[in-house]
N, C-alpha and C. Protein backbone atom coordinates (compact mmCIF):
# COMPACT_ATOMS: atom_id res chain seq x y z
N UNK A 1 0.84 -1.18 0.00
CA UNK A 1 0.00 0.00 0.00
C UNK A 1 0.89 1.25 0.00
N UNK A 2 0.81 1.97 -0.78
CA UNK A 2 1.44 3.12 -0.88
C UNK A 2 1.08 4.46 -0.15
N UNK A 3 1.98 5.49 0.62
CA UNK A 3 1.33 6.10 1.39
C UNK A 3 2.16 7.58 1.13
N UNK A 4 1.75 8.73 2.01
CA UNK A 4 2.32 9.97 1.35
C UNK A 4 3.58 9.89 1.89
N UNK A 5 4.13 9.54 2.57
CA UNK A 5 5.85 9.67 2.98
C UNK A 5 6.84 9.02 1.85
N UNK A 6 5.94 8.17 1.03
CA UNK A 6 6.63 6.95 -0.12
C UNK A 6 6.30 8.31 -1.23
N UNK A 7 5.38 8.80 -1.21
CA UNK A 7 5.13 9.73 -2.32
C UNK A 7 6.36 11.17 -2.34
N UNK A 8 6.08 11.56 -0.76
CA UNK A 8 7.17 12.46 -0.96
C UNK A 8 8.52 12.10 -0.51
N UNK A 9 8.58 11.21 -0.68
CA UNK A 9 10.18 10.80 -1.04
C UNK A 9 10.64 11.16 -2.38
N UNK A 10 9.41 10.39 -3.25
CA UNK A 10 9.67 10.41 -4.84
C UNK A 10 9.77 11.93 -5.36
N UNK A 11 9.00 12.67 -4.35
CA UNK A 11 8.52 14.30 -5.12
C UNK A 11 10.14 14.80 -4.75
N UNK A 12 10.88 14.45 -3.63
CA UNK A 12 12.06 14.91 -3.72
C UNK A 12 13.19 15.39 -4.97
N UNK A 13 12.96 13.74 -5.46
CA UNK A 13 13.64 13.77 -6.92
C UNK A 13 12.94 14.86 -7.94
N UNK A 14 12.02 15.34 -8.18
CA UNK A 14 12.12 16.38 -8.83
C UNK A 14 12.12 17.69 -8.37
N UNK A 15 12.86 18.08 -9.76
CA UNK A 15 13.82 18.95 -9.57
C UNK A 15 12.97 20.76 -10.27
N UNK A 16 13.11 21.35 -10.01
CA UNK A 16 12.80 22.95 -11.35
C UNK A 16 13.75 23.00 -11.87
N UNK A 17 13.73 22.98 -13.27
CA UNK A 17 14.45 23.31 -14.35
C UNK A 17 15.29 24.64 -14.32
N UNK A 18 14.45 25.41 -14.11
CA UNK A 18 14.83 27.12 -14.25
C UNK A 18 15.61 27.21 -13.30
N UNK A 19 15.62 27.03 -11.49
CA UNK A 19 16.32 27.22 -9.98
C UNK A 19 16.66 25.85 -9.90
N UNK A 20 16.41 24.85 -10.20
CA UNK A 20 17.94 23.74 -9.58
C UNK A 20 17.15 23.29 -8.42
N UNK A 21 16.34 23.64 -7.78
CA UNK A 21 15.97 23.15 -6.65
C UNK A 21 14.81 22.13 -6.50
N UNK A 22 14.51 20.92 -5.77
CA UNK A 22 13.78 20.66 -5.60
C UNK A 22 11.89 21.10 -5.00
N UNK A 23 11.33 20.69 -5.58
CA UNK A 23 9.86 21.07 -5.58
C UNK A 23 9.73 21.03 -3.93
N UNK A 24 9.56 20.19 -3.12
CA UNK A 24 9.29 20.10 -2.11
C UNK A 24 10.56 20.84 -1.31
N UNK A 25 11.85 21.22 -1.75
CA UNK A 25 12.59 22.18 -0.82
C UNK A 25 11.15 23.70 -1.00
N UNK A 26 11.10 23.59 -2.27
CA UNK A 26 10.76 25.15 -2.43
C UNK A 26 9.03 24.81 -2.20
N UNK A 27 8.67 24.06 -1.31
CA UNK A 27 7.16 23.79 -0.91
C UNK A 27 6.18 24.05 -1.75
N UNK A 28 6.06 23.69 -3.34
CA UNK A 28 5.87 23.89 -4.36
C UNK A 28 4.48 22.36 -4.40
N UNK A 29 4.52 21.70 -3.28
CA UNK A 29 3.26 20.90 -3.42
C UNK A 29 2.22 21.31 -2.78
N UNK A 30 1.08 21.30 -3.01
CA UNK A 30 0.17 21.59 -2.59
C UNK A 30 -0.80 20.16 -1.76
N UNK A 31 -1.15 19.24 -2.23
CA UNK A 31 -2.06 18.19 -1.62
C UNK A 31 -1.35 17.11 -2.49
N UNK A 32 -0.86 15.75 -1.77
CA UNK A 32 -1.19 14.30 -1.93
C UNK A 32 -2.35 13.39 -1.59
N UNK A 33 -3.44 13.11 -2.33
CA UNK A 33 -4.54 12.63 -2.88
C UNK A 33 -4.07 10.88 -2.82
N UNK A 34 -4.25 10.42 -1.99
CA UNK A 34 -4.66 8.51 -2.28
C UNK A 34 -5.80 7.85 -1.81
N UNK A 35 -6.09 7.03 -3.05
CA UNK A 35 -7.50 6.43 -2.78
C UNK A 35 -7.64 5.27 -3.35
N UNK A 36 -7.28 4.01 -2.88
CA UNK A 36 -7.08 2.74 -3.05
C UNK A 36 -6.34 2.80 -4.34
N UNK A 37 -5.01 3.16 -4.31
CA UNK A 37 -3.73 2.78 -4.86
C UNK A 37 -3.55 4.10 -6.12
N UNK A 38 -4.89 4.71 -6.07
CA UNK A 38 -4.79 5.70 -7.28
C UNK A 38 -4.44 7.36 -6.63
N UNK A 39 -3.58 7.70 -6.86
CA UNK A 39 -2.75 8.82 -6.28
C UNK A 39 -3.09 10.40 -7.50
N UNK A 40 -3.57 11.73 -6.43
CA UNK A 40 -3.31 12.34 -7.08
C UNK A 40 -2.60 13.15 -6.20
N UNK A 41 -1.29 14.07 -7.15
CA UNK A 41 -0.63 15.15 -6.77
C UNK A 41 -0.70 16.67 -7.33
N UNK A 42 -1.28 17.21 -6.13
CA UNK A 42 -1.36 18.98 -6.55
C UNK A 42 -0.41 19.59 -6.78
N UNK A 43 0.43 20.63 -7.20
CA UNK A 43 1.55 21.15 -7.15
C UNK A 43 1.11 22.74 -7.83
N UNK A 44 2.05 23.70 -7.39
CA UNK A 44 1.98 24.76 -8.10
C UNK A 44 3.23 25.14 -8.43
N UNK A 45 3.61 26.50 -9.61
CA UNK A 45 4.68 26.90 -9.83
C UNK A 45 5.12 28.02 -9.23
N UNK A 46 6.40 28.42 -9.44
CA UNK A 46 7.17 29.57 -8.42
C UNK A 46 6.44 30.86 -9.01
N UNK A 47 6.17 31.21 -10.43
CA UNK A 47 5.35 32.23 -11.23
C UNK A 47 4.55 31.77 -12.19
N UNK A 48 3.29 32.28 -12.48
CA UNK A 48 2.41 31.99 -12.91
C UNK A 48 2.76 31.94 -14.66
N UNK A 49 3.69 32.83 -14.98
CA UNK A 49 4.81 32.52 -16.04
C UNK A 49 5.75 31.99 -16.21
N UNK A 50 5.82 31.04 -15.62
CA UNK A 50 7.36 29.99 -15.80
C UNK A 50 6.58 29.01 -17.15
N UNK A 51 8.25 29.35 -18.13
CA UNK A 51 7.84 28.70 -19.20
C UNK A 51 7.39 26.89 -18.99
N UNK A 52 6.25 26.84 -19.99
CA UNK A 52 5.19 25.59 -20.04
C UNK A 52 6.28 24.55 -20.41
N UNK A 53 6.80 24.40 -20.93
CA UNK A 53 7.47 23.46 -20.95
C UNK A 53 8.23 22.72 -20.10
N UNK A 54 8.92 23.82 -18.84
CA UNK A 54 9.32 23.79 -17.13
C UNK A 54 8.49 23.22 -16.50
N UNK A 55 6.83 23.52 -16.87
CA UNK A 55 6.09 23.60 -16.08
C UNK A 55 5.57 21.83 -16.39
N UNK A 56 5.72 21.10 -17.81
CA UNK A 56 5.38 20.23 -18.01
C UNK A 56 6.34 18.86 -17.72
N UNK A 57 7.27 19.42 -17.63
CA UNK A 57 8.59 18.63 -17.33
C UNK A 57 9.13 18.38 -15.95
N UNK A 58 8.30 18.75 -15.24
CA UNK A 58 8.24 18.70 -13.70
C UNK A 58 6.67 18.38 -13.58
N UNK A 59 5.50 18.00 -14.48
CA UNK A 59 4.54 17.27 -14.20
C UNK A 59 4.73 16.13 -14.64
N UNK A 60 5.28 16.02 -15.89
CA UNK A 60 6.05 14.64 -16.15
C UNK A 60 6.46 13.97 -15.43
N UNK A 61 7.73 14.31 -14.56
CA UNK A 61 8.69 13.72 -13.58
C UNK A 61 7.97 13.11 -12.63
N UNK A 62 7.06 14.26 -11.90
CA UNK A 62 6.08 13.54 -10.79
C UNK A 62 5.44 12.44 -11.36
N UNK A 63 4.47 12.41 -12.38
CA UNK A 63 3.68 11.74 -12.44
C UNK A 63 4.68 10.38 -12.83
N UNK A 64 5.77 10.03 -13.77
CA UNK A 64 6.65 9.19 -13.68
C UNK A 64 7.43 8.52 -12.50
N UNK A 65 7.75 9.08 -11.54
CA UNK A 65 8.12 8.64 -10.18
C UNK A 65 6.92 8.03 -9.58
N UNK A 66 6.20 8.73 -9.54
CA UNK A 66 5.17 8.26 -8.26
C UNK A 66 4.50 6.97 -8.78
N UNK A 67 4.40 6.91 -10.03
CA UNK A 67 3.72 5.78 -10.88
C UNK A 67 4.89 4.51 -10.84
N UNK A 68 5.96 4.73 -10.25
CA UNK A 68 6.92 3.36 -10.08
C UNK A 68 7.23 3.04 -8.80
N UNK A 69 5.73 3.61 -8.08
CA UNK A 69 6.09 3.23 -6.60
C UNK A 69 4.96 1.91 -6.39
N UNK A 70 5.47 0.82 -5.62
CA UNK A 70 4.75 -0.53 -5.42
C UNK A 70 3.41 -0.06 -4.71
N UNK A 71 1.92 -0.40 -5.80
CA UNK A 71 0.79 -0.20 -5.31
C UNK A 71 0.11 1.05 -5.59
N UNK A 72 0.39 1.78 -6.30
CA UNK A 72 0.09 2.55 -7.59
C UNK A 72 -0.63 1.97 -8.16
N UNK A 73 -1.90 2.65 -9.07
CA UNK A 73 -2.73 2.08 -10.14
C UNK A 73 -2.39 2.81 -10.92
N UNK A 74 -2.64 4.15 -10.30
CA UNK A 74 -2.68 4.97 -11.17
C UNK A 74 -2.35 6.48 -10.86
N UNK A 75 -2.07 7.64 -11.82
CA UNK A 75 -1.54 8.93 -10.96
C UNK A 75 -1.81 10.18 -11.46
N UNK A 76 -2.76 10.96 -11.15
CA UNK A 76 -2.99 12.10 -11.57
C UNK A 76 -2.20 13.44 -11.02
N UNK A 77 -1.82 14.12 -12.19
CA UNK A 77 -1.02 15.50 -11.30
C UNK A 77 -1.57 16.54 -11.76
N UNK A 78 -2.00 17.84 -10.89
CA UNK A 78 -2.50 18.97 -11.35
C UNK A 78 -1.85 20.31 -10.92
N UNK A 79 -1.35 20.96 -12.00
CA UNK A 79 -0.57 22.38 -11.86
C UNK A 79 -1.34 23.02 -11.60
N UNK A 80 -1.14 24.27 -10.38
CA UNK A 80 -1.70 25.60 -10.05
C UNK A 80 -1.23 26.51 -10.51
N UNK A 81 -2.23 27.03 -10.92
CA UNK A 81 -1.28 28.74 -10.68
C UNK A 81 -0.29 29.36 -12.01
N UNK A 82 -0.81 28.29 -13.10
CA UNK A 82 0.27 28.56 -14.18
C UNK A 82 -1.06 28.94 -15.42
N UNK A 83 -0.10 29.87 -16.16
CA UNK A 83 -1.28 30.93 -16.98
C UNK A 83 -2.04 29.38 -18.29
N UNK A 84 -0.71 28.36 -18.19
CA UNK A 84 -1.39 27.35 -18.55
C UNK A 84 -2.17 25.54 -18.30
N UNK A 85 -2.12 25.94 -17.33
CA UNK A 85 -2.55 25.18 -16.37
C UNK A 85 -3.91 24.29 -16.98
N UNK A 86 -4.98 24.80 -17.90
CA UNK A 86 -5.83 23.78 -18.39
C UNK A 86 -4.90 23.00 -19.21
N UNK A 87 -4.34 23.64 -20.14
CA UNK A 87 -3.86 22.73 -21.08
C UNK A 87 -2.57 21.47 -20.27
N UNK A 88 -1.65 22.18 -19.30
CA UNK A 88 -0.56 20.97 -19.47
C UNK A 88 -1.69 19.73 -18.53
N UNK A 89 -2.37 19.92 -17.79
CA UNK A 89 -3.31 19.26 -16.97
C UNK A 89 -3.99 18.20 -18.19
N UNK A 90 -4.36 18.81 -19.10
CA UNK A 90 -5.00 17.97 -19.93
C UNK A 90 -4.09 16.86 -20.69
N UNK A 91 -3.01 17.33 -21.29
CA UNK A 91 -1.77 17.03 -21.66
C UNK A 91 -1.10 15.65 -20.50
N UNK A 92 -0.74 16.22 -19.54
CA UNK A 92 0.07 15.12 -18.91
C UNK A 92 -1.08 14.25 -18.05
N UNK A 93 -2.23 14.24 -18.22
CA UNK A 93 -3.46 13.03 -17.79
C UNK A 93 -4.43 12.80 -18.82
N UNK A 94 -3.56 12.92 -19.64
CA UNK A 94 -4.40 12.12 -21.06
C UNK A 94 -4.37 10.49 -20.98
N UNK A 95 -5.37 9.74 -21.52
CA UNK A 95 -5.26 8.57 -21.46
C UNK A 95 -4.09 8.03 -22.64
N UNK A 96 -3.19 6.84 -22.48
CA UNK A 96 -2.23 6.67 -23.11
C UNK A 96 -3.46 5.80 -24.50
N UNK A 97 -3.13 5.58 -25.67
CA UNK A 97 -3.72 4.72 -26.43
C UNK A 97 -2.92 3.52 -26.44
N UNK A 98 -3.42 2.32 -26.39
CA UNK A 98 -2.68 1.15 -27.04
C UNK A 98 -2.10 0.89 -28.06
């Protein structure tokens, strides 16, 4: 069973592109979400203009870590606070096709 201390272990490893620093140094999460093995993670960015691509590449990461933790189904991540925030949301919790 996977739990939030296993989660923010993983959130450690990512990193911001732009400052070098880890998300959780710079308290950049907002809520860890678990509900029989399906995990979601809130997060926001340092400015509401940090380029989308920063912003997607650190939703990537999360959602890739946390999804290789034992007892995971599944992992939703949602950006705050960023001028594009519907779109990478839609983008990095798209269903994969077969």
């Amino acid at each position: 069973m996977v739990d939030k201390e296993a989660v923010m272990k993983e959130l450690e490893k990512v990193v911001d592109p732009e400052i070098g620093v880890p998300i959780t140094e710079m308290q950049l999460v907002d809520t860890i979400d678990i509900q029989d093995g399906n995990v979601t993670v809130e997060f926001h960015i340092t400015t509401p203009f940090c380029p989308p691509v920063f912003a997607l590449k650190m939703a990537t990461d999360i959602k890739t870590l946390v999804s290789k933790l034992e007892g995971v189904k599944s992992v939703k991540v949602n950006v705050n606070g960023h001028y594009m925030s519907e779109q990478i949301n839609k983008q990095i919790n798209a269903e994969k096709k077969a």
